[in-house]
PDB file of N, CA and C in Angstrom:
ATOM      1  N   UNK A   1     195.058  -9.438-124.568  1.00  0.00           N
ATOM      2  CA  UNK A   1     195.567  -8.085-124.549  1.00  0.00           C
ATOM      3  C   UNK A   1     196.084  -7.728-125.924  1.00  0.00           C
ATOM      4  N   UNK A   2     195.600  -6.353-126.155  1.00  0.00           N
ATOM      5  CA  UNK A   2     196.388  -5.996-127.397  1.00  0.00           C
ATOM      6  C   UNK A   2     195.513  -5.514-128.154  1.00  0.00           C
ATOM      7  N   UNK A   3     195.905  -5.277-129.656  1.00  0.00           N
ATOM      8  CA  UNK A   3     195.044  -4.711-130.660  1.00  0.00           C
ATOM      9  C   UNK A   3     194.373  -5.473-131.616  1.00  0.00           C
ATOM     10  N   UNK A   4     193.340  -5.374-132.233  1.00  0.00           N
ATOM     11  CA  UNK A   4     192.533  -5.935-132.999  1.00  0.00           C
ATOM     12  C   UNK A   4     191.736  -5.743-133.807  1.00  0.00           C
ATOM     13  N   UNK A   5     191.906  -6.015-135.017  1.00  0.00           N
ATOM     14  CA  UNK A   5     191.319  -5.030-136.244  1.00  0.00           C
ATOM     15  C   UNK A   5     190.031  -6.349-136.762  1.00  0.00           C
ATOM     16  N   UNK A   6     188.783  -5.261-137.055  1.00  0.00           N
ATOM     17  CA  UNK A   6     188.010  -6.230-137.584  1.00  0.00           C
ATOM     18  C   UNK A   6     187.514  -5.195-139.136  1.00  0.00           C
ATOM     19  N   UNK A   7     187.596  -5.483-140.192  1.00  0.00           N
ATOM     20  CA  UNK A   7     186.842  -4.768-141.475  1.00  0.00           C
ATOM     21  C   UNK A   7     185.306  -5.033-141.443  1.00  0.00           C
ATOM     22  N   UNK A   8     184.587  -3.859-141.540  1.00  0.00           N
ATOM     23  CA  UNK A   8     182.819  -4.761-141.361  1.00  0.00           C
ATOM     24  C   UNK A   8     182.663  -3.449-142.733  1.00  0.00           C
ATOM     25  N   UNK A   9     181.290  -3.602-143.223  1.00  0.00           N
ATOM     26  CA  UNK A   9     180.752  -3.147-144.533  1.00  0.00           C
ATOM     27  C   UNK A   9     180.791  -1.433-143.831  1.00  0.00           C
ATOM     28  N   UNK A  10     180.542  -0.716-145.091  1.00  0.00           N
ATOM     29  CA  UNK A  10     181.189   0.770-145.382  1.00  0.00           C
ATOM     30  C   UNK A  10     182.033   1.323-144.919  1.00  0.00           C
ATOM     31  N   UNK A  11     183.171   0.239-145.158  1.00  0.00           N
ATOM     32  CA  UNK A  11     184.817   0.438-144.844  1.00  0.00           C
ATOM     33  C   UNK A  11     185.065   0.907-143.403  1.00  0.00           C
ATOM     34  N   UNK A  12     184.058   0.822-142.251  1.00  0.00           N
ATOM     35  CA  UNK A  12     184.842   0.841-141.149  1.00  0.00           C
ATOM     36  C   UNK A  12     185.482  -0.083-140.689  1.00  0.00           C
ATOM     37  N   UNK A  13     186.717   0.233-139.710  1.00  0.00           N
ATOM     38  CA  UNK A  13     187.415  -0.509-139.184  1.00  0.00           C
ATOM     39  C   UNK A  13     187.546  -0.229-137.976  1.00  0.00           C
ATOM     40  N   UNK A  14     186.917  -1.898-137.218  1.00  0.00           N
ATOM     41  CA  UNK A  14     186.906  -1.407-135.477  1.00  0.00           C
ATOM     42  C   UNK A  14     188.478  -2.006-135.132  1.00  0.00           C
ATOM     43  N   UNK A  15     188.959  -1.062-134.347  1.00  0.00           N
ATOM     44  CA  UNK A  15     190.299  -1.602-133.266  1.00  0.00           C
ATOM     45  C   UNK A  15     189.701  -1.403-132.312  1.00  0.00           C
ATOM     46  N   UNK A  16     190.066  -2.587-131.488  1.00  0.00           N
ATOM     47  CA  UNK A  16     190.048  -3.328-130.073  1.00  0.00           C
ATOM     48  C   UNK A  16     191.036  -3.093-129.791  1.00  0.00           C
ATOM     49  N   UNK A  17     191.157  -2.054-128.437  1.00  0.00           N
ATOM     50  CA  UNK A  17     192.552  -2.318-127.306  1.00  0.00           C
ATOM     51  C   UNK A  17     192.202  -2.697-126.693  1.00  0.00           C
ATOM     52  N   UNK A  18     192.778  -3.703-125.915  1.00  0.00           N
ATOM     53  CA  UNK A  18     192.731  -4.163-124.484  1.00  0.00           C
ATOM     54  C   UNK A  18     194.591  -4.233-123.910  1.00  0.00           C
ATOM     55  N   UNK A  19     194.323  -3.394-122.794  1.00  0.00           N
ATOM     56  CA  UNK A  19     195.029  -3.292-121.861  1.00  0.00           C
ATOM     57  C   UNK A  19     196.361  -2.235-122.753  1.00  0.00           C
ATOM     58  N   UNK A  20     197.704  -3.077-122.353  1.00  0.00           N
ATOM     59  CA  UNK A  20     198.532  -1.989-122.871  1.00  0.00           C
ATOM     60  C   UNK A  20     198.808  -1.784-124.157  1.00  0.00           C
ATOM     61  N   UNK A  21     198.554  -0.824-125.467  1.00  0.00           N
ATOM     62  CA  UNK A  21     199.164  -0.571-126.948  1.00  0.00           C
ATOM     63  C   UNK A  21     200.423  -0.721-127.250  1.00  0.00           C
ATOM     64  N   UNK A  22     200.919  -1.748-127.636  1.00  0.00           N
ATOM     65  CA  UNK A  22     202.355  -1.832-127.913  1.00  0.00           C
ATOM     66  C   UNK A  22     202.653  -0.838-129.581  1.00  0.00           C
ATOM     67  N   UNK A  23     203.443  -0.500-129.610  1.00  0.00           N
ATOM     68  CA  UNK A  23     204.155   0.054-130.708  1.00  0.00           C
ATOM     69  C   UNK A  23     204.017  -0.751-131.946  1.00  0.00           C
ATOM     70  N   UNK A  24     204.457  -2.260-131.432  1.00  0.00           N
ATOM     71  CA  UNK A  24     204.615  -3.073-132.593  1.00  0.00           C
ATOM     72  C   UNK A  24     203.424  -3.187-133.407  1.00  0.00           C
ATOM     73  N   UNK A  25     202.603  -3.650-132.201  1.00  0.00           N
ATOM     74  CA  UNK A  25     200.725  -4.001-133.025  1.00  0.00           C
ATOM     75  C   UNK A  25     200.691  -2.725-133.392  1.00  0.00           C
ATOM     76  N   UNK A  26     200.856  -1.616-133.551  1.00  0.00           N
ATOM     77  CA  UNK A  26     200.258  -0.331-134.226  1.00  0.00           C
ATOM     78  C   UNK A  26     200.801  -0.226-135.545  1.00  0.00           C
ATOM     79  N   UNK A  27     202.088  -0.776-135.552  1.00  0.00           N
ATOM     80  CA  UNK A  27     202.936  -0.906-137.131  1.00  0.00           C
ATOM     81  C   UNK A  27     202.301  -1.916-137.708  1.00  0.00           C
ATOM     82  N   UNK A  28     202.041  -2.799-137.340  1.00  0.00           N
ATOM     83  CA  UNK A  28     201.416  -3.692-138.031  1.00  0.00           C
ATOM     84  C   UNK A  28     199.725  -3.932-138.555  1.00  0.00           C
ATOM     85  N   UNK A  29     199.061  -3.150-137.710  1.00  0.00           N
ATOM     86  CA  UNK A  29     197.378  -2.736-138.319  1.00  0.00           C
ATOM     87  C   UNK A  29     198.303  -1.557-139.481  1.00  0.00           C
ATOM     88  N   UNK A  30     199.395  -0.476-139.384  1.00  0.00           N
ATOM     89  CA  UNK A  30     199.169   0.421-140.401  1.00  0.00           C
ATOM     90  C   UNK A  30     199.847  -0.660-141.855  1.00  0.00           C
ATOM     91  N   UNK A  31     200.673  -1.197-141.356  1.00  0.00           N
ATOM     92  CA  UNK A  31     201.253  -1.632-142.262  1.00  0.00           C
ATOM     93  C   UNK A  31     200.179  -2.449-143.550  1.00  0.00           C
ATOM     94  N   UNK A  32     199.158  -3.122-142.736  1.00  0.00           N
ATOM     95  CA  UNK A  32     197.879  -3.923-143.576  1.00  0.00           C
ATOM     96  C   UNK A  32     197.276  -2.375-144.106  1.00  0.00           C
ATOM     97  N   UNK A  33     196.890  -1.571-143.000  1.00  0.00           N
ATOM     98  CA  UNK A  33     196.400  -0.742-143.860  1.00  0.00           C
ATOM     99  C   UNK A  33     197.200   0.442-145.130  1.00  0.00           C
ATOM    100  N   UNK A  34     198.102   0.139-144.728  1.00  0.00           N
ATOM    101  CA  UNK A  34     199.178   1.078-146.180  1.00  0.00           C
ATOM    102  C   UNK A  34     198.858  -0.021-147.444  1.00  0.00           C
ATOM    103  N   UNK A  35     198.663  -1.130-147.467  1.00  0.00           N
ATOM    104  CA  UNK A  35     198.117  -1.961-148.641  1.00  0.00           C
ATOM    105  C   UNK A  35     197.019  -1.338-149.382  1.00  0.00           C
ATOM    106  N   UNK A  36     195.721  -1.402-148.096  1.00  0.00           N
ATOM    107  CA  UNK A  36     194.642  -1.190-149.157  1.00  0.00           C
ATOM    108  C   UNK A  36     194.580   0.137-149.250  1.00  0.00           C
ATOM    109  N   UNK A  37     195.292   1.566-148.418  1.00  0.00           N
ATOM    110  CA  UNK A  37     195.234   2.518-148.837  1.00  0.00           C
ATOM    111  C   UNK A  37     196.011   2.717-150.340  1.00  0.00           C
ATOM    112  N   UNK A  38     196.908   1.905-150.712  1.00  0.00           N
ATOM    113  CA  UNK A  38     197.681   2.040-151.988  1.00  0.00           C
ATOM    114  C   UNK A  38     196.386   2.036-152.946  1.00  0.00           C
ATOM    115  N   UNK A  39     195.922   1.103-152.347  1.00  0.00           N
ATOM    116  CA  UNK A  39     194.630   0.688-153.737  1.00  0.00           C
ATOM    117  C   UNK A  39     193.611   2.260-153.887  1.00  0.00           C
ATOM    118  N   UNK A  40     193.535   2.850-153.181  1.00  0.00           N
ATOM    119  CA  UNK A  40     192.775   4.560-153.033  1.00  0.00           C
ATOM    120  C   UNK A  40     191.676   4.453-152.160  1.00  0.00           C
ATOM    121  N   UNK A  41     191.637   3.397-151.394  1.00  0.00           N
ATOM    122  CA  UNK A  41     190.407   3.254-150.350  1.00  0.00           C
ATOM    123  C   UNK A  41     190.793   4.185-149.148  1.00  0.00           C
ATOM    124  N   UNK A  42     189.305   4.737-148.869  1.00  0.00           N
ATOM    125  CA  UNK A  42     189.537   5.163-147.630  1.00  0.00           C
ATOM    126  C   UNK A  42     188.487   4.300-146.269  1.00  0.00           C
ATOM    127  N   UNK A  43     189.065   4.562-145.114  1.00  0.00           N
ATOM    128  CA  UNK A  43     187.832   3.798-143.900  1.00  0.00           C
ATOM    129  C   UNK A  43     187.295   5.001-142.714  1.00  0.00           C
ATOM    130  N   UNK A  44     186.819   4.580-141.783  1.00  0.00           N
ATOM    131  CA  UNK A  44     185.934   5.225-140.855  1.00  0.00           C
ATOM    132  C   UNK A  44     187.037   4.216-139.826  1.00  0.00           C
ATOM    133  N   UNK A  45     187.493   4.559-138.609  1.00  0.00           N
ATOM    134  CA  UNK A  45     187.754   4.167-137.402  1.00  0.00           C
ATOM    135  C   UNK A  45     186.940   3.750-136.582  1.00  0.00           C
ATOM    136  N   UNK A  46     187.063   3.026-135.427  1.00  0.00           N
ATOM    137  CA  UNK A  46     185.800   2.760-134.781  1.00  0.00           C
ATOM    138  C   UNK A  46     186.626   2.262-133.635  1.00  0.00           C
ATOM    139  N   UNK A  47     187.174   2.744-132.808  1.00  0.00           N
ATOM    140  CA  UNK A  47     188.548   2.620-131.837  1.00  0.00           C
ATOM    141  C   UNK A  47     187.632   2.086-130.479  1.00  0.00           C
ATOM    142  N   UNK A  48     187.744   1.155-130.271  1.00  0.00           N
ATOM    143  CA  UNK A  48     187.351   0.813-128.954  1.00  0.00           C
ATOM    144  C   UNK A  48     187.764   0.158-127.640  1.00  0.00           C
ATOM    145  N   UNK A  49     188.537   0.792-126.540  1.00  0.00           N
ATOM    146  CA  UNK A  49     189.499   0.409-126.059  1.00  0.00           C
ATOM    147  C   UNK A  49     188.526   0.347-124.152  1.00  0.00           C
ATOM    148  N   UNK A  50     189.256  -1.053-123.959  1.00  0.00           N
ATOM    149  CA  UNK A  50     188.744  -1.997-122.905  1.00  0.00           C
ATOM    150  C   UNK A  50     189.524  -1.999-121.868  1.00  0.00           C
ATOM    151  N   UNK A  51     189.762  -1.685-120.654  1.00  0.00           N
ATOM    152  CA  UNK A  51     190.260  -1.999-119.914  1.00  0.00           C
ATOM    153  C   UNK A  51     191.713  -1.655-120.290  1.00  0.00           C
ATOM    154  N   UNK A  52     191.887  -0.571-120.517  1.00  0.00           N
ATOM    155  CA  UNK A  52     193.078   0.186-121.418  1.00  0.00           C
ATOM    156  C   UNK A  52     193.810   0.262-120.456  1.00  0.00           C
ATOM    157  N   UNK A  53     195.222   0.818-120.506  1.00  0.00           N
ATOM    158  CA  UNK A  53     195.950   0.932-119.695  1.00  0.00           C
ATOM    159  C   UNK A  53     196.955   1.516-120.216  1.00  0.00           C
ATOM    160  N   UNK A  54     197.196   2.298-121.036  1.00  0.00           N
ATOM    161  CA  UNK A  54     198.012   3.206-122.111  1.00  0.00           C
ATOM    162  C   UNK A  54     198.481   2.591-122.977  1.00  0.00           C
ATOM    163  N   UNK A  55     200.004   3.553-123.308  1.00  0.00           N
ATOM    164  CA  UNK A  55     200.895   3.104-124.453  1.00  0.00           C
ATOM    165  C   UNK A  55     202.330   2.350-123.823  1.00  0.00           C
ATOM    166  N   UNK A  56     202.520   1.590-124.732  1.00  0.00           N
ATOM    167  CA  UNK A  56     203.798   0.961-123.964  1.00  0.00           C
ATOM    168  C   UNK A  56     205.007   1.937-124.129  1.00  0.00           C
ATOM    169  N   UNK A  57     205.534   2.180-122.590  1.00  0.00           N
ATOM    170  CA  UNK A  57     206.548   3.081-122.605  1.00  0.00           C
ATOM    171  C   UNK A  57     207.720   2.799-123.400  1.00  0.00           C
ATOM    172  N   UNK A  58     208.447   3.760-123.677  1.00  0.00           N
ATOM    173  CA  UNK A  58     209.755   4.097-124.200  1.00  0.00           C
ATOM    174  C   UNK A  58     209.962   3.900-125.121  1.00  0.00           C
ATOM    175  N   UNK A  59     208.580   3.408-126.171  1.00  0.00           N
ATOM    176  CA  UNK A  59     208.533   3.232-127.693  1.00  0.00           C
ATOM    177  C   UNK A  59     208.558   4.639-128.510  1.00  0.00           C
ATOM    178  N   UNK A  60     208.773   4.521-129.605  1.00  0.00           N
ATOM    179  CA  UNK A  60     209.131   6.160-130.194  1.00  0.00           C
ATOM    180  C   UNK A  60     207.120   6.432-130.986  1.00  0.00           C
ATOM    181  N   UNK A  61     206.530   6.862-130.579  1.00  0.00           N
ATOM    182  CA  UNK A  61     205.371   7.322-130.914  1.00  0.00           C
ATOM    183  C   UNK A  61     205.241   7.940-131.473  1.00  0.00           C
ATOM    184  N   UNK A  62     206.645   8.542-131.889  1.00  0.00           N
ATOM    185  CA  UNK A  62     206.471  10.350-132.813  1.00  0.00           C
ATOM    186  C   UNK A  62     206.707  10.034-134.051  1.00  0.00           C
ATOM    187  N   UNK A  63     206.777   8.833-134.711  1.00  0.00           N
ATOM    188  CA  UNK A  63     206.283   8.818-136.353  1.00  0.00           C
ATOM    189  C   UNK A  63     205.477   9.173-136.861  1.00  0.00           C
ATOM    190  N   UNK A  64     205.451  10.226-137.821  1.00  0.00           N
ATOM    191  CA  UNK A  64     204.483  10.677-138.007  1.00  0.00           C
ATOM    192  C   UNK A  64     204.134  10.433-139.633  1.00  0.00           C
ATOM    193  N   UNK A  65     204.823   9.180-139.998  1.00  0.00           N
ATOM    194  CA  UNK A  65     204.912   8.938-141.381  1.00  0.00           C
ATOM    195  C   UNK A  65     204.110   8.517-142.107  1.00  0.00           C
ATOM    196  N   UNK A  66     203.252   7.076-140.994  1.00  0.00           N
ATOM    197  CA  UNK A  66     201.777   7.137-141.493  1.00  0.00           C
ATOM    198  C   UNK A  66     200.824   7.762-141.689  1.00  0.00           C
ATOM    199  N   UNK A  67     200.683   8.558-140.890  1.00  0.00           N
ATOM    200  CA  UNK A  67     199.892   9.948-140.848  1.00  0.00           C
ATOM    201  C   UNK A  67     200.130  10.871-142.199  1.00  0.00           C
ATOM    202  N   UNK A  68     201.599  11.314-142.722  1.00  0.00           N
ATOM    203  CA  UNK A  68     201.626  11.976-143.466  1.00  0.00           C
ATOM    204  C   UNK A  68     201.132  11.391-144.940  1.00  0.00           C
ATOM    205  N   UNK A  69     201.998  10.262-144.660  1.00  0.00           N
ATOM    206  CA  UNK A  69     201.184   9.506-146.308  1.00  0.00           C
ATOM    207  C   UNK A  69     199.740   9.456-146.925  1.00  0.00           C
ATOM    208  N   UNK A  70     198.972   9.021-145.605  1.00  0.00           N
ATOM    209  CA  UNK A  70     197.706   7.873-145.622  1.00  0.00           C
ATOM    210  C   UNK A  70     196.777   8.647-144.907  1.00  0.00           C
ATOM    211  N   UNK A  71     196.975   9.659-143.750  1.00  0.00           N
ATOM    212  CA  UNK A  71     195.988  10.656-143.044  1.00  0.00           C
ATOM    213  C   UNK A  71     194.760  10.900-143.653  1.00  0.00           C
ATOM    214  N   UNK A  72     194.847  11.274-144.771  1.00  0.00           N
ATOM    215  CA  UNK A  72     193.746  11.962-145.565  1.00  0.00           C
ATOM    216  C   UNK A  72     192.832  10.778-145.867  1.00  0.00           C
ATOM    217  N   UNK A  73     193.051   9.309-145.900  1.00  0.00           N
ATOM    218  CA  UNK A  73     192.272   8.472-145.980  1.00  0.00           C
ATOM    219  C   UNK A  73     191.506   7.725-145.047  1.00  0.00           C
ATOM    220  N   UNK A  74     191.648   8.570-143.973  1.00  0.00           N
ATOM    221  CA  UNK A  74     190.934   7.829-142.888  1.00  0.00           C
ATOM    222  C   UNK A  74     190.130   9.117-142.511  1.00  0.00           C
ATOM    223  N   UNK A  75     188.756   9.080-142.509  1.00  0.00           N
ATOM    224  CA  UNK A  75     187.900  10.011-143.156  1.00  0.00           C
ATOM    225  C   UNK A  75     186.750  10.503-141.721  1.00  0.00           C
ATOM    226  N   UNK A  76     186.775   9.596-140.876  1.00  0.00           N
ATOM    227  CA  UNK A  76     186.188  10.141-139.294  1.00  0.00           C
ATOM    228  C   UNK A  76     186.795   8.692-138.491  1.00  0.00           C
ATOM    229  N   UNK A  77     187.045   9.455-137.182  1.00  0.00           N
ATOM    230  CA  UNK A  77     187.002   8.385-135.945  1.00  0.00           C
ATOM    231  C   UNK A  77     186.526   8.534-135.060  1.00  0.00           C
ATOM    232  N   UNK A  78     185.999   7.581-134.160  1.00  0.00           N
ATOM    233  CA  UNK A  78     185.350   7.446-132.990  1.00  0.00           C
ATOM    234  C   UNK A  78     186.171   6.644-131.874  1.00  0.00           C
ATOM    235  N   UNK A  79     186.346   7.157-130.362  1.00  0.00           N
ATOM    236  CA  UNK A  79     187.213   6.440-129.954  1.00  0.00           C
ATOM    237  C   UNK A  79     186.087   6.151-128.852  1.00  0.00           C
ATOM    238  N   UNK A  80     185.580   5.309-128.152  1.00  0.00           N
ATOM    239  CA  UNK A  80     185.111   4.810-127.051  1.00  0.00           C
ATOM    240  C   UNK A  80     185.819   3.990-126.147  1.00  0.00           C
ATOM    241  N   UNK A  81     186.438   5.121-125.120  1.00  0.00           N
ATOM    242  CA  UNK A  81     186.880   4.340-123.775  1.00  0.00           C
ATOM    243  C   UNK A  81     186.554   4.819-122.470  1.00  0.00           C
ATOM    244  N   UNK A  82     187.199   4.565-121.655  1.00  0.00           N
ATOM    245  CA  UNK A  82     186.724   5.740-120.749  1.00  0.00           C
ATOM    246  C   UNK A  82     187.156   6.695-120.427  1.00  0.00           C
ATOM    247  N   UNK A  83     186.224   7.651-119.669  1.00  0.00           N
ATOM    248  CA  UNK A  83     186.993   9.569-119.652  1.00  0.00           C
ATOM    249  C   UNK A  83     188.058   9.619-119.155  1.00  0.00           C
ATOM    250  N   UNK A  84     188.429   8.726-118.446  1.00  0.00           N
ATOM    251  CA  UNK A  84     189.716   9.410-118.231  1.00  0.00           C
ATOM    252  C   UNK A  84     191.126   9.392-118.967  1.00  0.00           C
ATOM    253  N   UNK A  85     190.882   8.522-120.231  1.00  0.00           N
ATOM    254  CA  UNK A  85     191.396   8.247-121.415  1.00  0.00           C
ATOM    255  C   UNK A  85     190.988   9.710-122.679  1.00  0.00           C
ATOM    256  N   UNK A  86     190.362  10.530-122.250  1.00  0.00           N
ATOM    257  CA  UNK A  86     190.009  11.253-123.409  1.00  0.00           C
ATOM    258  C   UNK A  86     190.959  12.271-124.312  1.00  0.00           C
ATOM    259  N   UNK A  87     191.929  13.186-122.813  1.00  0.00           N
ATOM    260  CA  UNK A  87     192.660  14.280-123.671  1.00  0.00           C
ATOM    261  C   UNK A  87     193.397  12.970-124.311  1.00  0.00           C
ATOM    262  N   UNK A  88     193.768  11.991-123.937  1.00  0.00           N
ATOM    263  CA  UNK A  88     195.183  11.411-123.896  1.00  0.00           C
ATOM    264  C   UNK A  88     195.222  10.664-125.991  1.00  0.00           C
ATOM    265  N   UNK A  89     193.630   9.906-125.813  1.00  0.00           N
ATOM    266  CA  UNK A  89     193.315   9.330-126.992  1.00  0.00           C
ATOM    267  C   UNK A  89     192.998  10.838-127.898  1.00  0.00           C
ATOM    268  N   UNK A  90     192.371  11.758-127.832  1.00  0.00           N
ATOM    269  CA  UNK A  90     192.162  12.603-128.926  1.00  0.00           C
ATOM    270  C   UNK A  90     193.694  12.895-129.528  1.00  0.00           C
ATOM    271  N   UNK A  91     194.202  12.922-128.542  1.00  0.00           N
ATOM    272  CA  UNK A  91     195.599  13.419-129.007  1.00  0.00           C
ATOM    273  C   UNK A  91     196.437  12.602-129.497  1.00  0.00           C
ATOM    274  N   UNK A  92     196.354  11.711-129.048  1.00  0.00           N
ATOM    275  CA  UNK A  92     197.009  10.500-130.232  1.00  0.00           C
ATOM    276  C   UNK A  92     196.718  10.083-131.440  1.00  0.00           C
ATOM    277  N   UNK A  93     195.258  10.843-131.729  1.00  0.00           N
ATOM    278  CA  UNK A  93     194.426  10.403-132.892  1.00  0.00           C
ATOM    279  C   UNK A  93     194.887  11.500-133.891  1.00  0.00           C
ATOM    280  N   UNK A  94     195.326  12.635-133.343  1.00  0.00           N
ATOM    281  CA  UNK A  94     195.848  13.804-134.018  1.00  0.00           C
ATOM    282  C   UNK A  94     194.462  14.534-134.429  1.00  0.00           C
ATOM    283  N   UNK A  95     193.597  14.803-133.342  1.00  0.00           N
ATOM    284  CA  UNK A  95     192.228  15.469-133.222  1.00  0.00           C
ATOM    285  C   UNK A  95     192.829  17.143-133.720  1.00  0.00           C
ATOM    286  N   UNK A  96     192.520  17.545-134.318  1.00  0.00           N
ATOM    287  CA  UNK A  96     192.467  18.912-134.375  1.00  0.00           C
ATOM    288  C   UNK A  96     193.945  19.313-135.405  1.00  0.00           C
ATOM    289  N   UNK A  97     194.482  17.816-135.788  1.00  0.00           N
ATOM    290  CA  UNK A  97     195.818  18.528-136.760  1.00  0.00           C
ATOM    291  C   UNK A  97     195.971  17.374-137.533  1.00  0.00           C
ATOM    292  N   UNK A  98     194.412  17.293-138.179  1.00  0.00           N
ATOM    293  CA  UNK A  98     193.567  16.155-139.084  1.00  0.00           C
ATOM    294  C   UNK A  98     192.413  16.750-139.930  1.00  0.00           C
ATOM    295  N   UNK A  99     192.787  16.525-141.285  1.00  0.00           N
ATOM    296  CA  UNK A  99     191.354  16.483-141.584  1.00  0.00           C
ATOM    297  C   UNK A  99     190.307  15.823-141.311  1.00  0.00           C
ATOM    298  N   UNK A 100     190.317  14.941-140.543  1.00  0.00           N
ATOM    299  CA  UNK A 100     189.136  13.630-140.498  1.00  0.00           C
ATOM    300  C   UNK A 100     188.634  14.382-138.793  1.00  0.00           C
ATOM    301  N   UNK A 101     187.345  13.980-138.718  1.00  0.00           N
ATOM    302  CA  UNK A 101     186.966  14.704-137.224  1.00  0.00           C
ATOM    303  C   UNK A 101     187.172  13.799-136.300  1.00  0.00           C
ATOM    304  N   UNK A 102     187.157  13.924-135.310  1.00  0.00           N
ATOM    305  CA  UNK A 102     187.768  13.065-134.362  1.00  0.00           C
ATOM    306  C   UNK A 102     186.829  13.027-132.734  1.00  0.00           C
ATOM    307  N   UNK A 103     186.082  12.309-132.984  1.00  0.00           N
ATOM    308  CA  UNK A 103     185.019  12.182-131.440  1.00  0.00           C
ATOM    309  C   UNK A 103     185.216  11.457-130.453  1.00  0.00           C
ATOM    310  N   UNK A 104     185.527  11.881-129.241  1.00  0.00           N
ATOM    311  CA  UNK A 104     185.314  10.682-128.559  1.00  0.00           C
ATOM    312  C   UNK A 104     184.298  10.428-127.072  1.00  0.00           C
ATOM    313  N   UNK A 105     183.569   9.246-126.747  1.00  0.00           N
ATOM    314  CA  UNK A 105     182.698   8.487-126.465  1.00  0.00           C
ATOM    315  C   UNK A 105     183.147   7.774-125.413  1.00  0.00           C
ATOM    316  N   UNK A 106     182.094   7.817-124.523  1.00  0.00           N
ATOM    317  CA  UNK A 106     182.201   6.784-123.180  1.00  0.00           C
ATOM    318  C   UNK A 106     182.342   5.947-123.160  1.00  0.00           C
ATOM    319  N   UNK A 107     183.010   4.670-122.593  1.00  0.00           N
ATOM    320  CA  UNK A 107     182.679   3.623-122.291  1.00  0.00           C
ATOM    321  C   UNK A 107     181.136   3.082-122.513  1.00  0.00           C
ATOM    322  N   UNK A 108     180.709   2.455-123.141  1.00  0.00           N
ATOM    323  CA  UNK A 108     178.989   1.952-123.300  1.00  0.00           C
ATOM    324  C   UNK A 108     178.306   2.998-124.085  1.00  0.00           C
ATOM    325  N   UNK A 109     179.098   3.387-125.233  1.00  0.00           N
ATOM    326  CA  UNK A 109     178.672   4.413-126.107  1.00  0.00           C
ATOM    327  C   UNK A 109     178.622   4.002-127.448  1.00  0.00           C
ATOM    328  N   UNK A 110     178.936   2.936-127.894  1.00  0.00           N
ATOM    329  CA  UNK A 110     179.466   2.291-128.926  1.00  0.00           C
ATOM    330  C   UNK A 110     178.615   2.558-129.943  1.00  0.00           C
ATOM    331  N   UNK A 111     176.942   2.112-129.707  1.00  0.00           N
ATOM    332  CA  UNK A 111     175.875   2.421-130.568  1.00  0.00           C
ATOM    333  C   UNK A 111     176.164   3.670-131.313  1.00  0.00           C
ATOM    334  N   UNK A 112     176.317   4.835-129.632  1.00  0.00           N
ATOM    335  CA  UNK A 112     176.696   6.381-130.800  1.00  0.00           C
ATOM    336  C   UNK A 112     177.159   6.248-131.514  1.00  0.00           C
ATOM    337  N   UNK A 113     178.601   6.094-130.770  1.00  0.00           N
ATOM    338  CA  UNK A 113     179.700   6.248-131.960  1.00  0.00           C
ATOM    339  C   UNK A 113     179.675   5.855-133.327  1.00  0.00           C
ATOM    340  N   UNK A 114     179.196   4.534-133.541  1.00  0.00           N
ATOM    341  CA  UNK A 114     179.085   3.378-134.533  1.00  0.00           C
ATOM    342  C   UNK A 114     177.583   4.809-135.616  1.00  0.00           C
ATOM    343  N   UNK A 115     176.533   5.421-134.861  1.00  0.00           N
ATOM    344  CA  UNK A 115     175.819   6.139-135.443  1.00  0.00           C
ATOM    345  C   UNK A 115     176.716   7.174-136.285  1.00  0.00           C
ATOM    346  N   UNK A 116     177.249   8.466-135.375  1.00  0.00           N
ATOM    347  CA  UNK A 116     178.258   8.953-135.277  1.00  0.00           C
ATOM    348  C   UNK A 116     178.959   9.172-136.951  1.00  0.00           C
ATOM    349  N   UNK A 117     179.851   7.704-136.929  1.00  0.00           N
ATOM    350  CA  UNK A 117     180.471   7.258-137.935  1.00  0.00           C
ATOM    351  C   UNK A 117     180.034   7.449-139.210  1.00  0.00           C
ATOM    352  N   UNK A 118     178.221   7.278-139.343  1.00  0.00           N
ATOM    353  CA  UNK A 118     177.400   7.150-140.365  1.00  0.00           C
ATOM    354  C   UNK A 118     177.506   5.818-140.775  1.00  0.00           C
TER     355      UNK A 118
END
């Protein structure tokens, strides 16, 4: 259970959720990624969440600090889970109050998405 970052070639980065998103693992993928964003890199997302089961309650979600810093460097995402995860993930992704576009994909969509991405 949990999150899981893999780097593969033209800077995307897939996260793996499985089951519940803790707060902590989310500080800690940004925190690796506030490194190489220092360096001026940007990546592609590739969010793929398994047997999800939300966010862990009563954590404060409303930082919006990574976002403000580093936003502009994360350049498209793709989220593949299932629909009934969709308003919930666009909106956490900050779909529509982002420059980066923000799609999201069925369960067993991955190929798209991964197309998608470019």
């Amino acid at each position: 259970m949990g999150l899981a970052v893999q780097k593969e070639r033209g800077n995307v980065w897939v996260l793996r959720i499985t089951g519940v998103l803790r707060k902590s693992e989310q500080d800690s993928v940004q925190a690796a990624a506030a490194k190489d964003f220092e360096a001026g890199g940007t990546v592609k997302l590739l969010v793929i969440a398994e047997e999800f089961r939300g966010w862990e309650a009563g954590a404060d979600w409303g930082d919006l600090t990574f976002l403000v810093k580093y936003g502009d460097q994360i350049t498209k995402i793709a989220v593949v889970a299932d629909p009934k995860w969709e308003s919930s993930f666009l909106a956490f992704a900050g779909a529509g109050f982002r420059r980066a576009p923000v799609k999201f994909f069925r369960a067993g969509q991955t190929t798209e998405a991964r197309a998608w991405l470019g």
